[in-house]
PDB file of N, CA and C in Angstrom:
ATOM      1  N   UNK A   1      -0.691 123.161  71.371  1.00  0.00           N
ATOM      2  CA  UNK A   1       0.618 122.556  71.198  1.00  0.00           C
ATOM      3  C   UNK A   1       0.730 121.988  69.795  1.00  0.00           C
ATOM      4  N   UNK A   2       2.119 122.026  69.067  1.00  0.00           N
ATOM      5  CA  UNK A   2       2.310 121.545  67.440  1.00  0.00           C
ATOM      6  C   UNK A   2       2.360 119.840  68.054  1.00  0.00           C
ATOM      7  N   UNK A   3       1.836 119.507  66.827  1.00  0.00           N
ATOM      8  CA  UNK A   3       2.556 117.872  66.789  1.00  0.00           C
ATOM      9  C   UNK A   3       3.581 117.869  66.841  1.00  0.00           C
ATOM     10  N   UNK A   4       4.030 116.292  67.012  1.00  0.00           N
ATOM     11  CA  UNK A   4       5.514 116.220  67.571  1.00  0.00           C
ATOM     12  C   UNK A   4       5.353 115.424  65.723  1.00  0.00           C
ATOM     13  N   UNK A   5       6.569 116.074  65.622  1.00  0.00           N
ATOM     14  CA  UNK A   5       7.213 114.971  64.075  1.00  0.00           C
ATOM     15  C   UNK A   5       7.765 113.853  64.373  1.00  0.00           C
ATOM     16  N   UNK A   6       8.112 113.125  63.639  1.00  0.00           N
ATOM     17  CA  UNK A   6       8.778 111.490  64.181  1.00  0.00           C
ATOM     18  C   UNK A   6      10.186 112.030  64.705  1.00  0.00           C
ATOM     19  N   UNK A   7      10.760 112.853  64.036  1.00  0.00           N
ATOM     20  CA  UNK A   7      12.237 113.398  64.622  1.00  0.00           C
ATOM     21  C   UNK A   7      12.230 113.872  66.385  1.00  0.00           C
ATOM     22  N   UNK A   8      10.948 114.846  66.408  1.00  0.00           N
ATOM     23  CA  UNK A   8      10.493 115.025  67.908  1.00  0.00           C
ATOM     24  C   UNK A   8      10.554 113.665  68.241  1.00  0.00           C
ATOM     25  N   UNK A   9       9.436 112.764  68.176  1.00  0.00           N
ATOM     26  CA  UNK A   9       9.281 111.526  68.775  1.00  0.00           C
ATOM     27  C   UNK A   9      10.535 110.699  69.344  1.00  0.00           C
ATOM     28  N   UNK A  10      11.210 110.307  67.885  1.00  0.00           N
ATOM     29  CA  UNK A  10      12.403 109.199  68.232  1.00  0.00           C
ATOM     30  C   UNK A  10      13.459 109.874  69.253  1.00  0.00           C
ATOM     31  N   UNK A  11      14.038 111.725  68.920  1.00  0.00           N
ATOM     32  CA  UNK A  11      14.709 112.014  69.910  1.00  0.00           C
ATOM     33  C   UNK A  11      14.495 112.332  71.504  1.00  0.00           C
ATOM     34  N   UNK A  12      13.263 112.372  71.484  1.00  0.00           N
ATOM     35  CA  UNK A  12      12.514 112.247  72.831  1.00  0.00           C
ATOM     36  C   UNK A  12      12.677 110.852  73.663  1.00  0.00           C
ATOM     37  N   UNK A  13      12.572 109.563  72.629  1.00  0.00           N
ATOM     38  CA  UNK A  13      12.479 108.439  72.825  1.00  0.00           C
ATOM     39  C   UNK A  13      13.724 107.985  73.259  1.00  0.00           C
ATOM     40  N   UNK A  14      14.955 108.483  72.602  1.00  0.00           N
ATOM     41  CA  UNK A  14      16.190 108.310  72.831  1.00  0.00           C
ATOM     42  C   UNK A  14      16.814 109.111  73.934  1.00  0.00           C
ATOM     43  N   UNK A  15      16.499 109.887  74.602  1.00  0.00           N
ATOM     44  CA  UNK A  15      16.689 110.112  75.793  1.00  0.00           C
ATOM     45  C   UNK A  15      16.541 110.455  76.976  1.00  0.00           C
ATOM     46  N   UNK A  16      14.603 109.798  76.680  1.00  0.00           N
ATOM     47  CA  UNK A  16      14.238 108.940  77.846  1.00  0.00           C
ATOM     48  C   UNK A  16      14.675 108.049  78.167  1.00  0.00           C
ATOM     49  N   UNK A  17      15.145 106.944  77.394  1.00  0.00           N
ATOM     50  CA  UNK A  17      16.172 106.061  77.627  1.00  0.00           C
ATOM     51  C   UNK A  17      17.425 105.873  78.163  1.00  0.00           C
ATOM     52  N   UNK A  18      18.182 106.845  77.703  1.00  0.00           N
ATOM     53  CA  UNK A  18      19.109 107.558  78.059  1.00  0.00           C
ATOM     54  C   UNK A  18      18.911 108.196  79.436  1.00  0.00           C
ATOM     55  N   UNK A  19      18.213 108.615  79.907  1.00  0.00           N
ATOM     56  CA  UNK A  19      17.749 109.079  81.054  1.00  0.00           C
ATOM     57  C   UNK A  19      17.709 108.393  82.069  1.00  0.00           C
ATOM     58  N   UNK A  20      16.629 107.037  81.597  1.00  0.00           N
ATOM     59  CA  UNK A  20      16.309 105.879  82.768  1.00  0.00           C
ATOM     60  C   UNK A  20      17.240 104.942  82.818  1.00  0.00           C
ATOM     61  N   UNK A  21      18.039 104.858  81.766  1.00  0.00           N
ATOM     62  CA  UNK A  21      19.402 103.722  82.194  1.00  0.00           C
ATOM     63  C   UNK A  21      20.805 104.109  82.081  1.00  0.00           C
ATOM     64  N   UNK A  22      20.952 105.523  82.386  1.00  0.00           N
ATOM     65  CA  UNK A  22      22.331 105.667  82.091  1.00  0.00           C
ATOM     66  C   UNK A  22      22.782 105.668  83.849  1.00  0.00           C
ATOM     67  N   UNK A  23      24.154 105.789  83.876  1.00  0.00           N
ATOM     68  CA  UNK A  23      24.535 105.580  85.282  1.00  0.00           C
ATOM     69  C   UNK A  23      24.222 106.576  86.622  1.00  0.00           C
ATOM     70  N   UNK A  24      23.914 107.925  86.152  1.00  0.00           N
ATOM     71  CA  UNK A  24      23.481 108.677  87.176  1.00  0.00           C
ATOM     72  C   UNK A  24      22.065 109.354  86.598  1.00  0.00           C
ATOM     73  N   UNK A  25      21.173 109.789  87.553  1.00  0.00           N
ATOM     74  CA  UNK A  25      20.066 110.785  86.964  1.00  0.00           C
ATOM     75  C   UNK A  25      20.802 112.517  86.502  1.00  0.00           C
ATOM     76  N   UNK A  26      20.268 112.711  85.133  1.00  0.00           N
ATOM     77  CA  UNK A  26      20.488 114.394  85.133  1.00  0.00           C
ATOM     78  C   UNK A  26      19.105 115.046  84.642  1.00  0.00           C
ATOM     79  N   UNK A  27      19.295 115.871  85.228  1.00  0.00           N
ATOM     80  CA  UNK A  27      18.224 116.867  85.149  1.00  0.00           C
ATOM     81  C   UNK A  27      18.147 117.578  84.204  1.00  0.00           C
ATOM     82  N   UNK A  28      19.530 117.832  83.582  1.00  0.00           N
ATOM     83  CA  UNK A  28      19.578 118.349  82.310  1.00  0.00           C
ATOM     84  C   UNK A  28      18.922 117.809  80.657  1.00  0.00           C
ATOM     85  N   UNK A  29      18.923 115.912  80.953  1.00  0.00           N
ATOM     86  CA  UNK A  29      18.070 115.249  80.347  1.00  0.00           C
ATOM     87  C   UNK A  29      16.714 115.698  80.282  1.00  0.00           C
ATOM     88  N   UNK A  30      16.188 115.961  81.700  1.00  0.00           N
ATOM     89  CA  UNK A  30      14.366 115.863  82.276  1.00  0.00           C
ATOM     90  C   UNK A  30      14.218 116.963  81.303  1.00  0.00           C
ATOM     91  N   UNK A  31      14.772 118.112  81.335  1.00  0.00           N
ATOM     92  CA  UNK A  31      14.823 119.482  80.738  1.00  0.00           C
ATOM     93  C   UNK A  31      14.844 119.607  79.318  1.00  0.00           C
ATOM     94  N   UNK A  32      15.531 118.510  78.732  1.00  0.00           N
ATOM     95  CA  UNK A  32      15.453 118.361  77.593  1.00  0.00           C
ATOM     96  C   UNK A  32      14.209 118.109  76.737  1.00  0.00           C
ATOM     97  N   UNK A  33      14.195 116.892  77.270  1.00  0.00           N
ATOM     98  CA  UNK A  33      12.840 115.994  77.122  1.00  0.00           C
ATOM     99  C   UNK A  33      11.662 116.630  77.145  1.00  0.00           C
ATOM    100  N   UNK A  34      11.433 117.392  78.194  1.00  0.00           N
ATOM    101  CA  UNK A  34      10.557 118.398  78.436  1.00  0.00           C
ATOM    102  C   UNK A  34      10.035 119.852  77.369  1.00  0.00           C
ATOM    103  N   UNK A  35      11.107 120.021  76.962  1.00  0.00           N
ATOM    104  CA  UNK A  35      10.976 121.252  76.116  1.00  0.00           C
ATOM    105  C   UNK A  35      10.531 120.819  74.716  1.00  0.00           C
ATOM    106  N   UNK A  36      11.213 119.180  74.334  1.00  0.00           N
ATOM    107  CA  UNK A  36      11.061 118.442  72.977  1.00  0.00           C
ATOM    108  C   UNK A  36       9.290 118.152  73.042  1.00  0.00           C
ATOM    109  N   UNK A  37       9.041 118.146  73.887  1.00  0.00           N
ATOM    110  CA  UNK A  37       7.811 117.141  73.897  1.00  0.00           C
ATOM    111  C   UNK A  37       6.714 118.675  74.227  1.00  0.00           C
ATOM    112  N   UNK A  38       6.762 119.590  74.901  1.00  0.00           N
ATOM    113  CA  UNK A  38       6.154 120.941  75.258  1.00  0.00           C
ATOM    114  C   UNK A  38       5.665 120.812  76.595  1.00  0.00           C
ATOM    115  N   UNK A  39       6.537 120.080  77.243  1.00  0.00           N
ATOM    116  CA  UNK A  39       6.159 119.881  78.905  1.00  0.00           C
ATOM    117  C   UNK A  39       6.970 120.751  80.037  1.00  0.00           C
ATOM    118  N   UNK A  40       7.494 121.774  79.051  1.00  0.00           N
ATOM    119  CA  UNK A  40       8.695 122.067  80.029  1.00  0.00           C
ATOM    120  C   UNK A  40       7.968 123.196  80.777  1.00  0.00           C
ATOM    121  N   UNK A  41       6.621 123.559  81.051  1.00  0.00           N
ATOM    122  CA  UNK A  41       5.475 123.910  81.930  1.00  0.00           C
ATOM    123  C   UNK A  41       5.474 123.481  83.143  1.00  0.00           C
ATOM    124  N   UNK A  42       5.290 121.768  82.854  1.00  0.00           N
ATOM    125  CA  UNK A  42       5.427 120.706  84.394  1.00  0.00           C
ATOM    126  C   UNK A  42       6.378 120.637  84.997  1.00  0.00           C
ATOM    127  N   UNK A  43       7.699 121.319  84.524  1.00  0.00           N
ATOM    128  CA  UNK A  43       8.788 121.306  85.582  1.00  0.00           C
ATOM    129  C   UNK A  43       8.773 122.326  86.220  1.00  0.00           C
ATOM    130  N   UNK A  44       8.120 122.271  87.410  1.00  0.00           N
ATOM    131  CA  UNK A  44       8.136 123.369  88.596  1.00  0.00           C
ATOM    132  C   UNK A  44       8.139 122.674  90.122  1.00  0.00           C
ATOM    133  N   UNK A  45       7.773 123.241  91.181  1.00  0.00           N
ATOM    134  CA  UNK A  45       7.573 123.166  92.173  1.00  0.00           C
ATOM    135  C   UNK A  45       8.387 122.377  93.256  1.00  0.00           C
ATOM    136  N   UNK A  46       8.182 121.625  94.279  1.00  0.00           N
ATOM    137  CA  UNK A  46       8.556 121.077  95.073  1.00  0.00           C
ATOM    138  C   UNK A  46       8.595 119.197  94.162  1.00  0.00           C
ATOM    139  N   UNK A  47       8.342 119.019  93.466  1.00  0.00           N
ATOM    140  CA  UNK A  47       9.066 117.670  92.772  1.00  0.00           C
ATOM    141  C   UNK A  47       9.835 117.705  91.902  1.00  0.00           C
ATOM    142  N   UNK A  48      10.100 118.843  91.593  1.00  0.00           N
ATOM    143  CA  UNK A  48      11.241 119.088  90.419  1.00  0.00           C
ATOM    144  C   UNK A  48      12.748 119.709  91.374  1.00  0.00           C
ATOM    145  N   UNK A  49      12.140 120.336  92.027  1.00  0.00           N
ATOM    146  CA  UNK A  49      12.866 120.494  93.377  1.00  0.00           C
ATOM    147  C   UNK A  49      13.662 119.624  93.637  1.00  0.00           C
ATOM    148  N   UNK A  50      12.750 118.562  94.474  1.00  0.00           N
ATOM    149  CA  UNK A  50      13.672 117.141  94.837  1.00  0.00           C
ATOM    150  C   UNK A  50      14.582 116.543  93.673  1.00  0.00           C
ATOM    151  N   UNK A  51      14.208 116.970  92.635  1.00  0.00           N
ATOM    152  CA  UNK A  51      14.744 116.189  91.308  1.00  0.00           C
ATOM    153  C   UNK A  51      15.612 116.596  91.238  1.00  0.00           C
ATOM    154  N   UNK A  52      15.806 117.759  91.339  1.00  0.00           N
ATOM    155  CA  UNK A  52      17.048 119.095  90.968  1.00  0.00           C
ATOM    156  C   UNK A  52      18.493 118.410  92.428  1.00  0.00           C
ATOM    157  N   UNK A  53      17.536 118.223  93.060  1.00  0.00           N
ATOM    158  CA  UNK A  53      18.520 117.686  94.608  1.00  0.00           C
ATOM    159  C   UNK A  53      19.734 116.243  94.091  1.00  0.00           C
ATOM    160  N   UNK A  54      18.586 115.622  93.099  1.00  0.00           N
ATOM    161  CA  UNK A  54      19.617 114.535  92.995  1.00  0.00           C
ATOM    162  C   UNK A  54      20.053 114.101  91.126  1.00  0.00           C
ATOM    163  N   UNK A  55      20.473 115.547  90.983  1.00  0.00           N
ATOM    164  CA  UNK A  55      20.854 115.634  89.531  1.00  0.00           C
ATOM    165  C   UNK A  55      22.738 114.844  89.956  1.00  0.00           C
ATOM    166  N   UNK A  56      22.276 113.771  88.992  1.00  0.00           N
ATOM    167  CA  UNK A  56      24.268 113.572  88.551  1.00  0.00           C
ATOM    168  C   UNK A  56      24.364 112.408  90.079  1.00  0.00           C
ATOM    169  N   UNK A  57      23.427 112.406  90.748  1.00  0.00           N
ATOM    170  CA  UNK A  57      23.552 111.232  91.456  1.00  0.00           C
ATOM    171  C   UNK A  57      23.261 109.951  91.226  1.00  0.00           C
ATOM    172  N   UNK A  58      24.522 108.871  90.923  1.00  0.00           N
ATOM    173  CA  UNK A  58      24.532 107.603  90.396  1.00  0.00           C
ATOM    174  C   UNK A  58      23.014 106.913  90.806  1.00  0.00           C
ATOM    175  N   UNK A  59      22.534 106.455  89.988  1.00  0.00           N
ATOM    176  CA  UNK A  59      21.192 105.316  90.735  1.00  0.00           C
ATOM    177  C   UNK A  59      21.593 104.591  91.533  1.00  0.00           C
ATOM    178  N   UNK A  60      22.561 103.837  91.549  1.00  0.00           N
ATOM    179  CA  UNK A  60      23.091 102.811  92.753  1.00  0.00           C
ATOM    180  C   UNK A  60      22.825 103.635  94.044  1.00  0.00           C
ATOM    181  N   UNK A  61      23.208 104.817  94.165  1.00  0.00           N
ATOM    182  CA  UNK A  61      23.692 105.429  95.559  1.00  0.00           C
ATOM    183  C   UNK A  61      22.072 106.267  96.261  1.00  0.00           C
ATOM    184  N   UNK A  62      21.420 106.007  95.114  1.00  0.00           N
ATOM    185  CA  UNK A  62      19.840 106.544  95.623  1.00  0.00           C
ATOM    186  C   UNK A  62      19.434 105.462  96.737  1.00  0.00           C
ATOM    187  N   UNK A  63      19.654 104.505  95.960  1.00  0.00           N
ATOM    188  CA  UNK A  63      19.173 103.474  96.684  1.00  0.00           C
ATOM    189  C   UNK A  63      17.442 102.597  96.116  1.00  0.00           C
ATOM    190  N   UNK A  64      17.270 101.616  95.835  1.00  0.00           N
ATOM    191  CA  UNK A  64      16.318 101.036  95.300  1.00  0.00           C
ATOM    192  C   UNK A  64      14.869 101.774  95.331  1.00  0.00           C
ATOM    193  N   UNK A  65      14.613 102.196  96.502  1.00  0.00           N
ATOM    194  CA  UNK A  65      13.329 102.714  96.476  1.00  0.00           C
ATOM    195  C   UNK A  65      13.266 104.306  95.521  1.00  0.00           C
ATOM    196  N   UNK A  66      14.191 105.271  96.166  1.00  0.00           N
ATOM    197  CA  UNK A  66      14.388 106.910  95.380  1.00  0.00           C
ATOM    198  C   UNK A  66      14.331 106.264  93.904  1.00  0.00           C
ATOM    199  N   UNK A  67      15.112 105.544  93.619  1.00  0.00           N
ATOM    200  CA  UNK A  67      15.516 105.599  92.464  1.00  0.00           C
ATOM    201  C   UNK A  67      13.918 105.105  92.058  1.00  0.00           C
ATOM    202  N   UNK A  68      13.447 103.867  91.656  1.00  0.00           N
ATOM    203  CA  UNK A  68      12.342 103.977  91.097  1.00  0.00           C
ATOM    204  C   UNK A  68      11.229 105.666  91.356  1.00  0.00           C
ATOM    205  N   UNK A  69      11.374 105.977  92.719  1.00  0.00           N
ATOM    206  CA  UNK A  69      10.384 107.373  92.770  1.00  0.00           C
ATOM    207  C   UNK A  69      11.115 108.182  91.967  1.00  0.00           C
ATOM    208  N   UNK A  70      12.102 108.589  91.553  1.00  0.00           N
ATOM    209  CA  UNK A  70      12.959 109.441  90.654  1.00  0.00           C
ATOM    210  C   UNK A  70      12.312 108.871  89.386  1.00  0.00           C
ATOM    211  N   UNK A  71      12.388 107.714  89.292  1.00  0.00           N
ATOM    212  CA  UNK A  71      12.206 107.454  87.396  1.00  0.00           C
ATOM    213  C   UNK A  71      10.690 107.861  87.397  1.00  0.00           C
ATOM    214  N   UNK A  72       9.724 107.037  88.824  1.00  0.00           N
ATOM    215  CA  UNK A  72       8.327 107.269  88.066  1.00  0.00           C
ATOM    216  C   UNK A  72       7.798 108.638  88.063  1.00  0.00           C
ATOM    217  N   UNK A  73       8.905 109.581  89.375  1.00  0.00           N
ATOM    218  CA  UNK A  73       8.270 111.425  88.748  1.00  0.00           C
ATOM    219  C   UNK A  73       8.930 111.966  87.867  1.00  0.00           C
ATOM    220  N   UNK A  74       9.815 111.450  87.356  1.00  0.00           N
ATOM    221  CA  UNK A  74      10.077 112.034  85.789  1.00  0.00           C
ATOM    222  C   UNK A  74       9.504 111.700  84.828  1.00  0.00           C
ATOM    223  N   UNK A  75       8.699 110.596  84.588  1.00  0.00           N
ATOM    224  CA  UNK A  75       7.446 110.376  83.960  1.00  0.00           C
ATOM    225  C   UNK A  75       6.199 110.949  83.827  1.00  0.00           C
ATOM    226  N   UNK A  76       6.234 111.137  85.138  1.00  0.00           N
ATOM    227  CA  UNK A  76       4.538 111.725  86.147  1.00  0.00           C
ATOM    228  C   UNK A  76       4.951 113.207  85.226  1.00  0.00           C
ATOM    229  N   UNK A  77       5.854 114.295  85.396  1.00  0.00           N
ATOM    230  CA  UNK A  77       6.370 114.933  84.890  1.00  0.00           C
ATOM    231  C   UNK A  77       6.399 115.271  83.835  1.00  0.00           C
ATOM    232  N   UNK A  78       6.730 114.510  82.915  1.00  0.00           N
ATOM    233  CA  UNK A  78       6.721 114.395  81.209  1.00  0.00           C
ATOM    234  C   UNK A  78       4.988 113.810  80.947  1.00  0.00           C
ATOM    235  N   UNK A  79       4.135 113.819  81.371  1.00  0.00           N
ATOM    236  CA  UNK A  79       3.152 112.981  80.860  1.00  0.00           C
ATOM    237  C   UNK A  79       3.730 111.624  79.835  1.00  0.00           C
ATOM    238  N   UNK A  80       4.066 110.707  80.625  1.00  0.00           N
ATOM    239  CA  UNK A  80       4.154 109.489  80.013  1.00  0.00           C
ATOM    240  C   UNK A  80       3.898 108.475  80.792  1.00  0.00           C
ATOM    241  N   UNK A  81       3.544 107.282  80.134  1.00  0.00           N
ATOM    242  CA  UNK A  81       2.856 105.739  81.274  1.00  0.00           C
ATOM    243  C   UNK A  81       4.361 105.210  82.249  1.00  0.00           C
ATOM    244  N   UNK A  82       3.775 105.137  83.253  1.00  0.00           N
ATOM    245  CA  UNK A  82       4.624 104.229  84.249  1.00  0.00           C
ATOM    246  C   UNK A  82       5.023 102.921  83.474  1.00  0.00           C
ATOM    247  N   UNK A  83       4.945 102.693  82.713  1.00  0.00           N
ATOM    248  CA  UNK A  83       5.175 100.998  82.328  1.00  0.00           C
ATOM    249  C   UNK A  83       5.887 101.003  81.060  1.00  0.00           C
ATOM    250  N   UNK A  84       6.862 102.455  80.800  1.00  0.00           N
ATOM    251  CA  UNK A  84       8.377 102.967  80.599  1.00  0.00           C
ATOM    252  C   UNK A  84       9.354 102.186  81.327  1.00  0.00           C
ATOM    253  N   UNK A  85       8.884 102.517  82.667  1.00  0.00           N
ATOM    254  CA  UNK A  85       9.457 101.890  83.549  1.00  0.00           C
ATOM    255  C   UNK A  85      10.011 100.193  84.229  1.00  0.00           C
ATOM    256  N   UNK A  86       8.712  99.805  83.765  1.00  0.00           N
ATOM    257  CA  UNK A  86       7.778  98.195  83.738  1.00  0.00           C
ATOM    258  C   UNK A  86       9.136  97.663  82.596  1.00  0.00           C
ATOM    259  N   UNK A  87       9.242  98.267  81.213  1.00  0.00           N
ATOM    260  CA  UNK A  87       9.684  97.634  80.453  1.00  0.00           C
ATOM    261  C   UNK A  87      11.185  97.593  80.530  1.00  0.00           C
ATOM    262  N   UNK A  88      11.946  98.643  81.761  1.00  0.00           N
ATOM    263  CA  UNK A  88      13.354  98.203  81.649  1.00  0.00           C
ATOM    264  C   UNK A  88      13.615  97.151  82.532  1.00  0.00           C
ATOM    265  N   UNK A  89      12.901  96.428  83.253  1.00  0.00           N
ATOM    266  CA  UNK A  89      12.936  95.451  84.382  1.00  0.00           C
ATOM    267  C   UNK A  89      13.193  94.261  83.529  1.00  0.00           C
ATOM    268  N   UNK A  90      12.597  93.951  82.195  1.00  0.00           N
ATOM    269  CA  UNK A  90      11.918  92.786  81.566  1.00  0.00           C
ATOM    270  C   UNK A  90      12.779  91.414  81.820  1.00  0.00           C
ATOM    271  N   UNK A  91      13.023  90.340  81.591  1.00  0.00           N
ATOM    272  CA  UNK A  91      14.256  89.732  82.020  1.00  0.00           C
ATOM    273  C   UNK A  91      14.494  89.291  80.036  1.00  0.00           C
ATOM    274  N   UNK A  92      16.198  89.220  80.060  1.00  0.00           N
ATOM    275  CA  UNK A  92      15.995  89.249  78.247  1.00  0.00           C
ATOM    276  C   UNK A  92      15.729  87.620  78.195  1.00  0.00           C
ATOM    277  N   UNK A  93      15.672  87.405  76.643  1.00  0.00           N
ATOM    278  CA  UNK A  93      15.625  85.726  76.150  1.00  0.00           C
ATOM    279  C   UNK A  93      17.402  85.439  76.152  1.00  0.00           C
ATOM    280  N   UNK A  94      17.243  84.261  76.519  1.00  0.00           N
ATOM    281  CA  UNK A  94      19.098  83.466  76.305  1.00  0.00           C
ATOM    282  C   UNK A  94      19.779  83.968  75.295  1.00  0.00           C
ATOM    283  N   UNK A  95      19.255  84.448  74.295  1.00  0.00           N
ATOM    284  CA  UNK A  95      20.234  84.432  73.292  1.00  0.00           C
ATOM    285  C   UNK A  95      20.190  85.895  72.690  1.00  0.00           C
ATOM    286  N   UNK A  96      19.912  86.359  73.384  1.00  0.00           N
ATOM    287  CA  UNK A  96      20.138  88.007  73.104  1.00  0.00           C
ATOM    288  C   UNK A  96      20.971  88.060  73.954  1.00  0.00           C
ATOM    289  N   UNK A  97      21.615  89.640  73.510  1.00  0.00           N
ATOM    290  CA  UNK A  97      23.000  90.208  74.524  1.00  0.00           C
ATOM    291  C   UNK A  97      22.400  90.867  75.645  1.00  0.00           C
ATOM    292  N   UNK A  98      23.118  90.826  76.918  1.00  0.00           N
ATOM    293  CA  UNK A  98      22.598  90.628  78.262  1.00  0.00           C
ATOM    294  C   UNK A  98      22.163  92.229  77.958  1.00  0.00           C
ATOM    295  N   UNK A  99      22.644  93.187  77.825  1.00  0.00           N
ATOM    296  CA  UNK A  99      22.723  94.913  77.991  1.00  0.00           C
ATOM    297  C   UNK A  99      21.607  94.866  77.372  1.00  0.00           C
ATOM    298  N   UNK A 100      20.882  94.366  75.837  1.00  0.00           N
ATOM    299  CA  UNK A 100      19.278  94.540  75.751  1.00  0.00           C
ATOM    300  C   UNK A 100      18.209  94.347  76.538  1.00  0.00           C
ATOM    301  N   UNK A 101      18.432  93.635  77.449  1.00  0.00           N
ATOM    302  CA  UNK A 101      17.203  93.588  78.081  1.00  0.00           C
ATOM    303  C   UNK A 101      17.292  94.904  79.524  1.00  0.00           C
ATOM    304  N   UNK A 102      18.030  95.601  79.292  1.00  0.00           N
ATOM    305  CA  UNK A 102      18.097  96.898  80.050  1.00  0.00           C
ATOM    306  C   UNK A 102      17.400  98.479  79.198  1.00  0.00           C
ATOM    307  N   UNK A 103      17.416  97.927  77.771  1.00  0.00           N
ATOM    308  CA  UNK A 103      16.479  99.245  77.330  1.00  0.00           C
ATOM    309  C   UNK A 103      15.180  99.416  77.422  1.00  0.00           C
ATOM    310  N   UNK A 104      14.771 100.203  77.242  1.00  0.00           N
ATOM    311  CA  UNK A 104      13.640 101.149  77.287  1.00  0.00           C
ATOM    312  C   UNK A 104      13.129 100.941  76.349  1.00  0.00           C
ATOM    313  N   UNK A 105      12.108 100.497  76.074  1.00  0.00           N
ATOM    314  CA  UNK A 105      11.052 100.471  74.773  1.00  0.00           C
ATOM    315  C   UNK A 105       9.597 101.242  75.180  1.00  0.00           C
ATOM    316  N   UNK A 106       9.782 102.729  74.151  1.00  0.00           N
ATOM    317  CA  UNK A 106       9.198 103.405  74.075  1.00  0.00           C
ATOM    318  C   UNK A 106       7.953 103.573  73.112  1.00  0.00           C
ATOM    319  N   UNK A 107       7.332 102.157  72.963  1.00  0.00           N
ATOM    320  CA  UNK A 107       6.347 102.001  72.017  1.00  0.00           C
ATOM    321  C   UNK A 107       5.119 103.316  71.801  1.00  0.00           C
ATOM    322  N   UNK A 108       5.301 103.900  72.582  1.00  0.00           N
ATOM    323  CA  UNK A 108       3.802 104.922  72.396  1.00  0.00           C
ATOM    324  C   UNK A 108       4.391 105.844  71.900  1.00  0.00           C
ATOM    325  N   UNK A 109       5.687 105.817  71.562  1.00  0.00           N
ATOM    326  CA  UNK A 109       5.835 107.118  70.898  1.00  0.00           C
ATOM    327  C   UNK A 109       5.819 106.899  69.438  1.00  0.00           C
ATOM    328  N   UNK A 110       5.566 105.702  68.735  1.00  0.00           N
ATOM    329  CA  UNK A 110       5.858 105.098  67.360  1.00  0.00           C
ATOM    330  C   UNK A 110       4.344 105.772  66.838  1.00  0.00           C
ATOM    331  N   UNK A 111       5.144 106.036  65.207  1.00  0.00           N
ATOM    332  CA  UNK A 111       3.930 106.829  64.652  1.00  0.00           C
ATOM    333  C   UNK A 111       2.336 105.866  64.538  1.00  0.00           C
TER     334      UNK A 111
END
C-alpha cells in the first residue's frame, strides 16, 4: 500500500467526521473513506451488509445502541481506534460553542 499524503490524511479525517456526526449514516461516506485510506478490501460480507441496510438512516431513529454498533463497525472496518468514537461524547468547556464539543478529533491521523 502507498503512503497516505497529508491531503489523503486530512480528507479522510474530514469525513470520518462527517460520517460520525452528520444527521443520518451513508454508506457512500464508508466507501469513500475506504478507497482514500486502501481499505476498500474490508468492505465485504455480512457487516457491510447490515451497514448497507441502514444507509441514509437518521442516527436518532437507529436508536442508541445500533447507532454506536454502526459507528464502532465502521471503524472496525476502516482499521481505526474505537476512541474516534470516545472523543465525540467529550462534554465541551463553558466557553466554547456548544456544536464543538460534537467533533471528531482525529489525532492519529496528524503527520
Amino acid at each position: 500500500m502507498t503512503e497516505l499524503t497529508e491531503f489523503h490524511r486530512r480528507a479522510a479525517a474530514a469525513a470520518t467526521t462527517k460520517m460520525l456526526t452528520g444527521k443520518h449514516f451513508s454508506i457512500c461516506d464508508l466507501d469513500a473513506i475506504a478507497v482514500t485510506i486502501g481499505r476498500k478490501s474490508a468492505l465485504a460480507g455480512q457487516d457491510y451488509a447490515a451497514l448497507r441496510a441502514v444507509h441514509c438512516m437518521d442516527w436518532a431513529d437507529m436508536g442508541p445502541d445500533l447507532a454506536r454498533m454502526v459507528r464502532e463497525k465502521c471503524l472496525e472496518l476502516l482499521g481505526l481506534p474505537p476512541q474516534v468514537i470516545e472523543a465525540e461524547d467529550r462534554p465541551t468547556a463553558p466557553q466554547q460553542d456548544a456544536s464543538a464539543g460534537r467533533r471528531v478529533r482525529l489525532a492519529f491521523w496528524k503527520p
